[in-house]
C-alpha atoms as a PDB file:
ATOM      1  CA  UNK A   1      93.806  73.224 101.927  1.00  0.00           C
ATOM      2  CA  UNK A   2      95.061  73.524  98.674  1.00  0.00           C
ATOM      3  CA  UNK A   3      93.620  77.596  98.418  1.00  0.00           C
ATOM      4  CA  UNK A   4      95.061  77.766 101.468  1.00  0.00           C
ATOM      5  CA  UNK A   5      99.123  77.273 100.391  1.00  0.00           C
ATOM      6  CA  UNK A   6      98.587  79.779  98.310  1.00  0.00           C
ATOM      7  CA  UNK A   7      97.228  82.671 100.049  1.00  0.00           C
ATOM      8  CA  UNK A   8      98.277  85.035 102.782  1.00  0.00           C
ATOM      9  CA  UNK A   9      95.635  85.271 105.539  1.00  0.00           C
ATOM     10  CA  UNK A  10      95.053  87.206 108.026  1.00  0.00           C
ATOM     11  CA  UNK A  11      92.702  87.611 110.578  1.00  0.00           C
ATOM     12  CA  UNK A  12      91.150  90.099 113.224  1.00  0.00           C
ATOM     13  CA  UNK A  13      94.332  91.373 113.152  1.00  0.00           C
ATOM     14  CA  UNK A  14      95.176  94.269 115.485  1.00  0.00           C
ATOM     15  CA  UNK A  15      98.760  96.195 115.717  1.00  0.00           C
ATOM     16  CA  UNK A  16      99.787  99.455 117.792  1.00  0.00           C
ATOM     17  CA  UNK A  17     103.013 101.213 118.052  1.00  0.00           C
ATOM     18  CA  UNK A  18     102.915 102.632 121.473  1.00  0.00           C
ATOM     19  CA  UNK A  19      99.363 105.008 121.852  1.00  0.00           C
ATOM     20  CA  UNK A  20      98.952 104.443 118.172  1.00  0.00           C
ATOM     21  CA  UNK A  21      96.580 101.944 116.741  1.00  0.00           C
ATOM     22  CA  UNK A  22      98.172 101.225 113.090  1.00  0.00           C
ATOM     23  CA  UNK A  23      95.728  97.993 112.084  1.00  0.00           C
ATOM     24  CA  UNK A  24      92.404  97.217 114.409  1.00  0.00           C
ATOM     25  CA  UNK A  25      90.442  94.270 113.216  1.00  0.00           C
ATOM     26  CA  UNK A  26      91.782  93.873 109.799  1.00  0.00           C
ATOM     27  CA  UNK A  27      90.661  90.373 108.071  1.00  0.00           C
ATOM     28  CA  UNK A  28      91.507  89.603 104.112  1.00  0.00           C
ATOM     29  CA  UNK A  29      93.017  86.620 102.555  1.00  0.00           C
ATOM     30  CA  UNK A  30      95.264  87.655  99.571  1.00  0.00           C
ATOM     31  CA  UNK A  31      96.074  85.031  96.649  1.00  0.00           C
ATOM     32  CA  UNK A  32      99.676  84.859  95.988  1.00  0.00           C
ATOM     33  CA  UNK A  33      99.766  84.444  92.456  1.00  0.00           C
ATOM     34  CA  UNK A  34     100.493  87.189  89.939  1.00  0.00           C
ATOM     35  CA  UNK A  35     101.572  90.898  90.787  1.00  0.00           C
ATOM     36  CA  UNK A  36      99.224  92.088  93.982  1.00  0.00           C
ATOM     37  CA  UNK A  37      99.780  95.488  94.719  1.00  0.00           C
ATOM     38  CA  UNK A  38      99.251  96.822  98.320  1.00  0.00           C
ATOM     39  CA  UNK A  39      98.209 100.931  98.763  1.00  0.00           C
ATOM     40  CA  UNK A  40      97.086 103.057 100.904  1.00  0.00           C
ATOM     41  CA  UNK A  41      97.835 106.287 102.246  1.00  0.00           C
ATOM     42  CA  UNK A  42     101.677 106.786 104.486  1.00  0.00           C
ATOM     43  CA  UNK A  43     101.312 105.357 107.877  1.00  0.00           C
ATOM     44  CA  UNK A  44      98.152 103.297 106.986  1.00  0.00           C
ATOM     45  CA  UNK A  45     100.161  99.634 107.584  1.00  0.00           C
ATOM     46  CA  UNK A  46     100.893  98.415 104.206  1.00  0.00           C
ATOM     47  CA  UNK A  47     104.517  97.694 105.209  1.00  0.00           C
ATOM     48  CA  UNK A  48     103.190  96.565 108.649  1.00  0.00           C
ATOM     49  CA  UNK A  49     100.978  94.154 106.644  1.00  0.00           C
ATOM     50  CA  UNK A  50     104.080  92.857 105.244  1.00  0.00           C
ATOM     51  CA  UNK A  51     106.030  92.341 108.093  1.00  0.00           C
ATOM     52  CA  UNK A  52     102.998  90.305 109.748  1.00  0.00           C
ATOM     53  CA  UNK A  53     102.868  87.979 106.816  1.00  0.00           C
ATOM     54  CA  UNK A  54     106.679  86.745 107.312  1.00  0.00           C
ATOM     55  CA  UNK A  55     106.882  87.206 110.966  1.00  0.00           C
ATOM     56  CA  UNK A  56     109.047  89.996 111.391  1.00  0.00           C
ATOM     57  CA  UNK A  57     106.415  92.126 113.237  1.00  0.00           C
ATOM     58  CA  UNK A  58     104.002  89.998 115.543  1.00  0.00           C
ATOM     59  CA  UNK A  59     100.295  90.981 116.024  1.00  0.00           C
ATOM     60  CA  UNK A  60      98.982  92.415 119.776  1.00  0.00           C
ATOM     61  CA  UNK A  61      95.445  90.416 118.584  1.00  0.00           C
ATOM     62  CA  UNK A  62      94.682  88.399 115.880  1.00  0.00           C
ATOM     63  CA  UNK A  63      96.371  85.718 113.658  1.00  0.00           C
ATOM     64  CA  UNK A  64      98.280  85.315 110.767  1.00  0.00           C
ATOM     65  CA  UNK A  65      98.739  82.263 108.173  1.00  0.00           C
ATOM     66  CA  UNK A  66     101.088  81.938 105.287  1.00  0.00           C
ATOM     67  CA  UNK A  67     101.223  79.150 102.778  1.00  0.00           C
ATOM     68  CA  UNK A  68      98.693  77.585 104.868  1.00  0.00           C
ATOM     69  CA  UNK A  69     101.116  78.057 108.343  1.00  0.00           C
ATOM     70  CA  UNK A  70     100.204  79.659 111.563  1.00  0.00           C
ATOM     71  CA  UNK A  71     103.146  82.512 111.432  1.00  0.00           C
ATOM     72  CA  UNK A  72     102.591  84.299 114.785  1.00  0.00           C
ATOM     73  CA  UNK A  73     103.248  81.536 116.930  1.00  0.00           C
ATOM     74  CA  UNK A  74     105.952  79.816 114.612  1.00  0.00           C
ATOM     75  CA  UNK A  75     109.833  79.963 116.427  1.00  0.00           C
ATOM     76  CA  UNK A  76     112.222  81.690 114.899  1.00  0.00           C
ATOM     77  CA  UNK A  77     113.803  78.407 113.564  1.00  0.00           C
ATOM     78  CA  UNK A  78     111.052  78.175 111.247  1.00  0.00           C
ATOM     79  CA  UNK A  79     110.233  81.316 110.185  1.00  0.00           C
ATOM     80  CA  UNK A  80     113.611  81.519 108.956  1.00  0.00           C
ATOM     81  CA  UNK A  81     112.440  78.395 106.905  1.00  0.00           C
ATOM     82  CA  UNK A  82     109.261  80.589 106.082  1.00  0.00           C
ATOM     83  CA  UNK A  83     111.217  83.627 104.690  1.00  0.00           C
ATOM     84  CA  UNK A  84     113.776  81.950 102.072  1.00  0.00           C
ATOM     85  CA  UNK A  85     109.642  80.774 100.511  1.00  0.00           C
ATOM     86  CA  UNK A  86     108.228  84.597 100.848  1.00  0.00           C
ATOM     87  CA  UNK A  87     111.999  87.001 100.882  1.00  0.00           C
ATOM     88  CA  UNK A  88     110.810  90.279 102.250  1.00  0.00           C
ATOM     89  CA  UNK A  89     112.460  92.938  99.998  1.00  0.00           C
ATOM     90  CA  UNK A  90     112.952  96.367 101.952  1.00  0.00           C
ATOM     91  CA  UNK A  91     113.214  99.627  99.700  1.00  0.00           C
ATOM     92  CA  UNK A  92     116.857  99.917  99.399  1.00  0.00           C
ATOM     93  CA  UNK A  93     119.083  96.924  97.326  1.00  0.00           C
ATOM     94  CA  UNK A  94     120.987  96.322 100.865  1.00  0.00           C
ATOM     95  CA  UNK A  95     124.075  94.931  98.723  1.00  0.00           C
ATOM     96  CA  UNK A  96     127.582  94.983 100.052  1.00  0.00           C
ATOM     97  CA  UNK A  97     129.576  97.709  97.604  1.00  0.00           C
ATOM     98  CA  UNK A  98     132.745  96.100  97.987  1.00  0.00           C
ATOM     99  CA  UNK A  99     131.723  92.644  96.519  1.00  0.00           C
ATOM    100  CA  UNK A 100     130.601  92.195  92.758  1.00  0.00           C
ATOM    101  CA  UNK A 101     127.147  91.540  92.093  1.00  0.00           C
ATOM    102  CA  UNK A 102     127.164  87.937  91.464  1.00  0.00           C
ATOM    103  CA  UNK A 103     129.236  87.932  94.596  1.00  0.00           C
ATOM    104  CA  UNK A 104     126.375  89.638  96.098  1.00  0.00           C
ATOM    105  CA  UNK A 105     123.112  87.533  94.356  1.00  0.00           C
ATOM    106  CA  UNK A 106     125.111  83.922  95.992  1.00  0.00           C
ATOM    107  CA  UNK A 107     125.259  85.540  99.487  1.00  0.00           C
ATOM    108  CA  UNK A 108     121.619  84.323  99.507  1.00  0.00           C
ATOM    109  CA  UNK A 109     122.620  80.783  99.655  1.00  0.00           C
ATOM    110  CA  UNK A 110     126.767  79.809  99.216  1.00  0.00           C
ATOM    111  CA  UNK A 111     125.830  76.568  98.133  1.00  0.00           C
ATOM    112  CA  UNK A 112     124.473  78.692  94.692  1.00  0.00           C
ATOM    113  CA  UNK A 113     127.652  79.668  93.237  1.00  0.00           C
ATOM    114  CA  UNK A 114     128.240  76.073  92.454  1.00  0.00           C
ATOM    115  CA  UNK A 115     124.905  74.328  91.683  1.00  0.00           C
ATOM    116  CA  UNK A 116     124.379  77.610  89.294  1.00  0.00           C
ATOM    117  CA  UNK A 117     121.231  78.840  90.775  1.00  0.00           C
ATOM    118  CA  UNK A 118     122.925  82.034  91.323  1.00  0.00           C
ATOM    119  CA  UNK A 119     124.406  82.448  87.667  1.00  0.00           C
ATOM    120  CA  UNK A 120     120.241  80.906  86.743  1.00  0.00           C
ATOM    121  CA  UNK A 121     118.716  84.202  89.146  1.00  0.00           C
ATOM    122  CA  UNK A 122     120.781  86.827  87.283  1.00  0.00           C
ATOM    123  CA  UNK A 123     120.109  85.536  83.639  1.00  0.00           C
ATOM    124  CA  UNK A 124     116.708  85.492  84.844  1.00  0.00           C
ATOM    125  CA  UNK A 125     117.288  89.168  85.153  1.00  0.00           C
ATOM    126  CA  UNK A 126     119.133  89.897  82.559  1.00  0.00           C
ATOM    127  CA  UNK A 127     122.450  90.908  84.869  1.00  0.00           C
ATOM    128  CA  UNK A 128     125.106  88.246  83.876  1.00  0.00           C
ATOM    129  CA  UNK A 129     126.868  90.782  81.954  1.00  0.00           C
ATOM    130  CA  UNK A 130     127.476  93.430  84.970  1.00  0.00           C
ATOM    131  CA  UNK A 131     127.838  90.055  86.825  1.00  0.00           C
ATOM    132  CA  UNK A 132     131.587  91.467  87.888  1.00  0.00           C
ATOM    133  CA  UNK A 133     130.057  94.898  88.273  1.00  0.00           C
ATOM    134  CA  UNK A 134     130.471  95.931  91.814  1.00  0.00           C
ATOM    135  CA  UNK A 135     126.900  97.725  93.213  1.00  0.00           C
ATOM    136  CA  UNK A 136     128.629 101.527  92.978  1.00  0.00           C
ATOM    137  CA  UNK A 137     129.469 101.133  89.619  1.00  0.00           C
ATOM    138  CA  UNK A 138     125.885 100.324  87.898  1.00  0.00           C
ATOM    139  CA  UNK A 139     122.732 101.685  88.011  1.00  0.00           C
ATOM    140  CA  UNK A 140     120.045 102.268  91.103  1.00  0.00           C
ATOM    141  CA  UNK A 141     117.751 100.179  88.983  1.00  0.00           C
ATOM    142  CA  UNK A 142     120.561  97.129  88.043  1.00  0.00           C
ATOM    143  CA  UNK A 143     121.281  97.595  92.113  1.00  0.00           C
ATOM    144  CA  UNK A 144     117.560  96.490  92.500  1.00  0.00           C
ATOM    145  CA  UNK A 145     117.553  93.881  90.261  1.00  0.00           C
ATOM    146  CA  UNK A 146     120.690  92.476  92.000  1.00  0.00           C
ATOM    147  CA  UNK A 147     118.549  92.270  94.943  1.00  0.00           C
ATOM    148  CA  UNK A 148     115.663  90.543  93.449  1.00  0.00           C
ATOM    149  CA  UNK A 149     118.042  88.154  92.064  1.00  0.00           C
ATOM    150  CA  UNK A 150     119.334  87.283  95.389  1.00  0.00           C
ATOM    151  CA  UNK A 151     116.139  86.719  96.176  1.00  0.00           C
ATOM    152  CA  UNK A 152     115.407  84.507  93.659  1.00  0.00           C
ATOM    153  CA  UNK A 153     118.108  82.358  94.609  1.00  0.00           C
ATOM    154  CA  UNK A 154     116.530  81.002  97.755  1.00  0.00           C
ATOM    155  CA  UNK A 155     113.784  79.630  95.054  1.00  0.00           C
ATOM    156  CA  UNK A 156     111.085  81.320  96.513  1.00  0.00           C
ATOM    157  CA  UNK A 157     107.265  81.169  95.959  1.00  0.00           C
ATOM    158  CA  UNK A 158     106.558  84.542  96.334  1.00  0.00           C
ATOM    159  CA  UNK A 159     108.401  87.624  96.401  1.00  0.00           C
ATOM    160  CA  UNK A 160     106.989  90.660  99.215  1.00  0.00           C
ATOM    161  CA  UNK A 161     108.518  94.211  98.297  1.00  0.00           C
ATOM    162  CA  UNK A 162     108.525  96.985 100.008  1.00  0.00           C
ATOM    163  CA  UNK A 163     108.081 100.280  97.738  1.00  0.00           C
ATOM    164  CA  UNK A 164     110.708  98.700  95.013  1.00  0.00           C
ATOM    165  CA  UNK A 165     110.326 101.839  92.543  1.00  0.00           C
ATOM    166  CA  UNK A 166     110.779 104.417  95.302  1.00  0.00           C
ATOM    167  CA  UNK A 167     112.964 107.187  94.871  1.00  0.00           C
ATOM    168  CA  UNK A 168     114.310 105.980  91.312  1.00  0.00           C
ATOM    169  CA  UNK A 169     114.098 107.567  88.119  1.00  0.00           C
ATOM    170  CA  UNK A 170     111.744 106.609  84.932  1.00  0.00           C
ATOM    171  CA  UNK A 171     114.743 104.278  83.244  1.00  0.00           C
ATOM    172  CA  UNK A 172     115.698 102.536  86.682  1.00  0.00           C
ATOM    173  CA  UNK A 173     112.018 101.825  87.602  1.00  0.00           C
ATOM    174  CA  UNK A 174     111.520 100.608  84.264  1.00  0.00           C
ATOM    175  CA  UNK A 175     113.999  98.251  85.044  1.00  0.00           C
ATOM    176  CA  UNK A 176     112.615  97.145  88.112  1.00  0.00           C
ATOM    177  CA  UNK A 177     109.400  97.160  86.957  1.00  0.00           C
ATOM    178  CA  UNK A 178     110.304  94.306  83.678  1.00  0.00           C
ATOM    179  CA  UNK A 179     112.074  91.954  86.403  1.00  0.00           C
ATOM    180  CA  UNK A 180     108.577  92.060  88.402  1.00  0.00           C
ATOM    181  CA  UNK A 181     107.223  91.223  85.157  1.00  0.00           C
ATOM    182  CA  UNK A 182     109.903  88.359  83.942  1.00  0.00           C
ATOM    183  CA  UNK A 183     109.105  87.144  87.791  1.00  0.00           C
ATOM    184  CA  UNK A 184     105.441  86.755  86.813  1.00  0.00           C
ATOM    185  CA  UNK A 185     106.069  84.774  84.270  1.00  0.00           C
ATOM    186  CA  UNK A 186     107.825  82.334  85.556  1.00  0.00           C
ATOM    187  CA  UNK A 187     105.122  81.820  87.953  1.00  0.00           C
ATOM    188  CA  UNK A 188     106.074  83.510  90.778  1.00  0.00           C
ATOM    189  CA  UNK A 189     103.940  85.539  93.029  1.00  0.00           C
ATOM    190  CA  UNK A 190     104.438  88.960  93.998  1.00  0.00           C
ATOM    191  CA  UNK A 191     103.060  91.216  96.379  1.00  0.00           C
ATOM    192  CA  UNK A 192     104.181  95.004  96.638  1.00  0.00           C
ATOM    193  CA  UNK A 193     103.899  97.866  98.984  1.00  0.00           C
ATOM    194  CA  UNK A 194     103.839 101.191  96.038  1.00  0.00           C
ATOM    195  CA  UNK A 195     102.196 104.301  95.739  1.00  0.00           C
ATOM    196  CA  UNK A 196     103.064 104.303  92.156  1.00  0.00           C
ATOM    197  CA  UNK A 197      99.587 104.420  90.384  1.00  0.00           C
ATOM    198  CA  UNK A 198     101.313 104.065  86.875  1.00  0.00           C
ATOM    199  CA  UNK A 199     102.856 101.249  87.319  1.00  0.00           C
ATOM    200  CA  UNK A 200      99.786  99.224  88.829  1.00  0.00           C
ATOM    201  CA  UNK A 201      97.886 100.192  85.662  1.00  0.00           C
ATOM    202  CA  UNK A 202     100.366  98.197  83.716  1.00  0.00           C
ATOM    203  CA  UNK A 203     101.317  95.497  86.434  1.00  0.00           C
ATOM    204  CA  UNK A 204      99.027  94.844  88.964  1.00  0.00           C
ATOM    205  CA  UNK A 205      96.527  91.645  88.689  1.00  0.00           C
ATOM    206  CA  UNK A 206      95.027  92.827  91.880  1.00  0.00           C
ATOM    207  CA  UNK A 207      94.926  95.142  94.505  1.00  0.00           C
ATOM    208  CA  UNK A 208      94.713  95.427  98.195  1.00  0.00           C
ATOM    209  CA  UNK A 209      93.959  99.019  99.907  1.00  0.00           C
ATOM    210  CA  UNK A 210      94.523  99.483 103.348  1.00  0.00           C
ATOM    211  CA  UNK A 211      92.340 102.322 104.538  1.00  0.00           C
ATOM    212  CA  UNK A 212      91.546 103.120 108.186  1.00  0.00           C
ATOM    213  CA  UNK A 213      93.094 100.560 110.058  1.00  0.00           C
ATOM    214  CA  UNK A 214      91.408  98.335 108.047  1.00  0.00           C
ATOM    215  CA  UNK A 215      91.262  96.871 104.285  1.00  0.00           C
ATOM    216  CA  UNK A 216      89.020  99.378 102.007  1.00  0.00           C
ATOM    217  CA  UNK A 217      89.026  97.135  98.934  1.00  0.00           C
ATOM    218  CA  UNK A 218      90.617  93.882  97.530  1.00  0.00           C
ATOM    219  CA  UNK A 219      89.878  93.158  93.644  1.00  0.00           C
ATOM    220  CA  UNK A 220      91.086  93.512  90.940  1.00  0.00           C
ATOM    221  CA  UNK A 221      92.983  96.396  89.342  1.00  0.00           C
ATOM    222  CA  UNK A 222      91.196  97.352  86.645  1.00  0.00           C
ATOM    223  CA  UNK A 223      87.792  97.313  89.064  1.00  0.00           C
ATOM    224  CA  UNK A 224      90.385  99.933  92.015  1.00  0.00           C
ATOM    225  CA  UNK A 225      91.210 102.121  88.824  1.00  0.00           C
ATOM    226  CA  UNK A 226      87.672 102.593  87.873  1.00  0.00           C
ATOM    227  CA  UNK A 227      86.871 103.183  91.820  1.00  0.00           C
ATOM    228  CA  UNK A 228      89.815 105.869  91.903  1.00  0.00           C
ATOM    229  CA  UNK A 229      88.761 108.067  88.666  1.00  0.00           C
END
């Protein structure tokens, strides 16, 4: 049991848009501890995977468990209660451009502005100083670290992004890529939808490939770079 609340499971898991089968009979059971990145080609589920794990996509066969919790048959009600422990990250920041950021990092929980866990995320992150910064007038990479932040303020135990580095430049996924790492260390999981090769060589623990309709290979990284020369 104890493995168990802290590992995303899931098995015979089948999922089909319409006519199209996206995952058929997929079974792994991924730690959630350190920097797990999730690949595959586009289209091959790795978001889908994501959405499965916090219930925002339901299986047509199969189940899923998070933390140790049967999530496809959980009511709303508590899968709300399951998201502020795994925050699902899409690829944009989604922050409101006419409030600051700090303004934006306590809209995770109200109640943070005053007990300081919202002030606590962004020092975390190294943002206290564009704290009055509004989201148009910093960075795409201080953007995403605003949203991690937020994240961070529902005192999560894992973090799930979807392709965080997408679409930025080499400073701004830097950026993003050193909170993933400050995240780490404070003993956070984190598990990542990317296709960015470099940055698994210097983040990822381990790696999950999703490869027809199924997972190819989960290890660790240093064993998937060696497979991919």
């Amino acid at each position: 049991m104890v493995q168990a609340l802290k590992t995303l499971a899931l098995r015979g898991i089948v999922k089909r848009f319409g006519a199209a089968t996206i995952l058929e009979g997929l079974t792994v059971e991924i730690p959630l501890t350190g920097i797990t990145f999730i690949v595959g080609k586009s289209g091959s589920g790795k978001s889908v995977l994501c959405r499965l794990a916090v219930g925002l996509l339901k299986p047509d066969e199969g189940e899923v468990f998070l933390f140790g919790e049967r999530v496809d048959t959980l009511p709303e009600r508590k899968l709300q209660q399951l998201r502020a422990r795994a925050p699902y990250l899409v690829q944009g920041p989604a922050l409101l451009d006419w409030l600051t950021l700090f303004d934006n990092v306590a809209l995770a929980d109200p109640k943070s502005r005053e007990d300081g866990r919202a002030e606590k995320a962004m020092t975390r992150l190294g943002l206290m100083e564009f704290a009055l910064r509004k989201p148009p007038e910093v960075g795409p990479g201080l953007r995403k670290r605003a949203a991690i932040a937020r994240a961070l303020v529902l005192e999560p135990q894992v973090l799930l992004l979807d392709e965080p580095t997408t679409g930025l430049d080499r400073e701004a996924a830097g950026q993003v890529n050193e909170a993933l790492c400050v995240v780490r260390e404070q003993g956070l999981g984190v598990a990542l939808v990317s296709h960015d090769y470099e940055a698994l060589g210097k983040l990822a623990d381990r790696v999950v490939q999703v490869k027809d309709r199924q997972v190819g290979f989960i290890g660790p990284a240093k064993e998937f770079l060696l497979r991919s020369a």
